[in-house]
C-alpha atoms as a PDB file:
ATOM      1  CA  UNK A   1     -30.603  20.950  29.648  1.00  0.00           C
ATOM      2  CA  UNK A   2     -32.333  19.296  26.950  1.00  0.00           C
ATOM      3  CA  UNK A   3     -30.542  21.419  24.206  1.00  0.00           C
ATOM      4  CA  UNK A   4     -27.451  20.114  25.688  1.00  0.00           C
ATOM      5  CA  UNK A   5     -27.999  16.844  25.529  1.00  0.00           C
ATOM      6  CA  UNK A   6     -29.524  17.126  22.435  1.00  0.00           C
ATOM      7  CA  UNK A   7     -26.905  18.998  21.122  1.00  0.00           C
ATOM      8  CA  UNK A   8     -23.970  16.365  22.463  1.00  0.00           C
ATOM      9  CA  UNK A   9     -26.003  13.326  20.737  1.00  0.00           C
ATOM     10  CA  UNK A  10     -25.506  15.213  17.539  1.00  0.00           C
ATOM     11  CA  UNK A  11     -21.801  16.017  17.604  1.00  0.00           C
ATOM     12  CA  UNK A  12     -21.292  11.898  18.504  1.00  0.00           C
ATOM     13  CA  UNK A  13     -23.570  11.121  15.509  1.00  0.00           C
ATOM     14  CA  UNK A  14     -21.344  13.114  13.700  1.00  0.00           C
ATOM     15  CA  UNK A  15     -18.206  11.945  15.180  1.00  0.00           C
ATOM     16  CA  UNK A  16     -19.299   8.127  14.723  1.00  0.00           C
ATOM     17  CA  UNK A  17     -19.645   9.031  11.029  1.00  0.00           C
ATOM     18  CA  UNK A  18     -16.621  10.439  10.951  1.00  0.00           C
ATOM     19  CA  UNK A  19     -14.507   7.469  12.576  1.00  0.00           C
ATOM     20  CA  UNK A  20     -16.513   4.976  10.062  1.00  0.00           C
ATOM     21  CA  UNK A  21     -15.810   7.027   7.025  1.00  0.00           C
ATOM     22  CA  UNK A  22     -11.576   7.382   8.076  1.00  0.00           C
ATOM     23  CA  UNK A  23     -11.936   3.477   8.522  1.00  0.00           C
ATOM     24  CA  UNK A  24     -13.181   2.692   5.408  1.00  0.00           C
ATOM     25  CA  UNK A  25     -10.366   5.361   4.153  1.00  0.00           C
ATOM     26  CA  UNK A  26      -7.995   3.405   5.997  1.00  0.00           C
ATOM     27  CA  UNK A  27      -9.144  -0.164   4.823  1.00  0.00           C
ATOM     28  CA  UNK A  28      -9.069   1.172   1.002  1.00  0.00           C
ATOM     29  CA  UNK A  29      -5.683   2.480   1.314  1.00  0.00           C
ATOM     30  CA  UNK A  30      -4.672  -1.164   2.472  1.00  0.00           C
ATOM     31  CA  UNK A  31      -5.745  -3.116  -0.202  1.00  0.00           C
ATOM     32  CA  UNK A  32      -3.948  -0.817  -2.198  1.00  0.00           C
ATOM     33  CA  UNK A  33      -0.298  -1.228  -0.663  1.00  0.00           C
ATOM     34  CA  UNK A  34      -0.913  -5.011  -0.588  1.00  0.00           C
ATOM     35  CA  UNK A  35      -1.783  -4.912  -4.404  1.00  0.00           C
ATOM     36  CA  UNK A  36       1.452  -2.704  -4.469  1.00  0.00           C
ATOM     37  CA  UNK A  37       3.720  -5.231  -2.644  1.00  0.00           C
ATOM     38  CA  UNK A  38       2.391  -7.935  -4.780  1.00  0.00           C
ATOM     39  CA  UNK A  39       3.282  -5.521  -8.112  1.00  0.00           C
ATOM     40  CA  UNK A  40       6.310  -4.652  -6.972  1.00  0.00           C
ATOM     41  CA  UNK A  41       7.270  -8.133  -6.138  1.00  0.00           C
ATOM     42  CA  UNK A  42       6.594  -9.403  -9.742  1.00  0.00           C
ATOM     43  CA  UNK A  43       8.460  -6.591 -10.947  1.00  0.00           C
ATOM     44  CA  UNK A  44      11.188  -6.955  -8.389  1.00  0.00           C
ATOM     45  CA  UNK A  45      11.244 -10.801  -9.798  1.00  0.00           C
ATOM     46  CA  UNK A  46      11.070  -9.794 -13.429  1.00  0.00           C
ATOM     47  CA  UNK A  47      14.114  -7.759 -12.981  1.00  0.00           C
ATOM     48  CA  UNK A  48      16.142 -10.101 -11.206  1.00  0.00           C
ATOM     49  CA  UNK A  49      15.143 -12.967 -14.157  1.00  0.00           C
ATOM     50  CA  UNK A  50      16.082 -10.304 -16.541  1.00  0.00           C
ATOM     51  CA  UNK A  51      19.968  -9.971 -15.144  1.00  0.00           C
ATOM     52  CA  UNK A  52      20.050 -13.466 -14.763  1.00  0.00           C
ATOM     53  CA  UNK A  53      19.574 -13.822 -18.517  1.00  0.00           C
ATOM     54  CA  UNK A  54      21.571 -10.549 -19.591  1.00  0.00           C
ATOM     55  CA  UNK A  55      24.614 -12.219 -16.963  1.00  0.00           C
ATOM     56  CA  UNK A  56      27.936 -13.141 -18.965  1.00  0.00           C
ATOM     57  CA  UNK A  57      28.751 -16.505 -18.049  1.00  0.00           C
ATOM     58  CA  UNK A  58      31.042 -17.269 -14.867  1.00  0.00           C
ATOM     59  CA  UNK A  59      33.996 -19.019 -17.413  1.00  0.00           C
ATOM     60  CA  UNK A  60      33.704 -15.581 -19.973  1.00  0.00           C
ATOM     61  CA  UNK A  61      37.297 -14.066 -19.964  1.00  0.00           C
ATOM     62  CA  UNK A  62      36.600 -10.625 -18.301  1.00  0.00           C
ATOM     63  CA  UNK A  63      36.747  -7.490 -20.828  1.00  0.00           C
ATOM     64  CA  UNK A  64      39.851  -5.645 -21.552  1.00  0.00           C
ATOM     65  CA  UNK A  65      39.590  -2.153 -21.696  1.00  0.00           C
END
């Protein structure tokens, strides 16, 4: 009976570990999609600058082919 016991503290030890080791996993892999939204935002903004300046002007005449 003792063995069992014994032997069912261990595999929660281990378990425990387990769910605190995914956790930190998980916590990691958030603060790396929020630095990703914030990188993709300035990018995303950069972009939209970028046709803003490249933009012919709403009173161009349009091209002729």
């Amino acid at each position: 009976m003792d063995d069992r016991i014994t032997e069912l503290e261990v595999k929660i030890l281990h378990q425990e570990k387990l769910v605190d080791d995914l956790n930190q996993v998980i916590i990691e892999q958030w603060r790396d999609i929020d630095l990703l939204k914030k990188k993709f935002n300035l990018l995303n903004d950069m972009v939209r600058q970028m046709d803003l300046k490249s933009a012919p002007p709403a009173d161009a005449p349009p091209p002729h082919f």
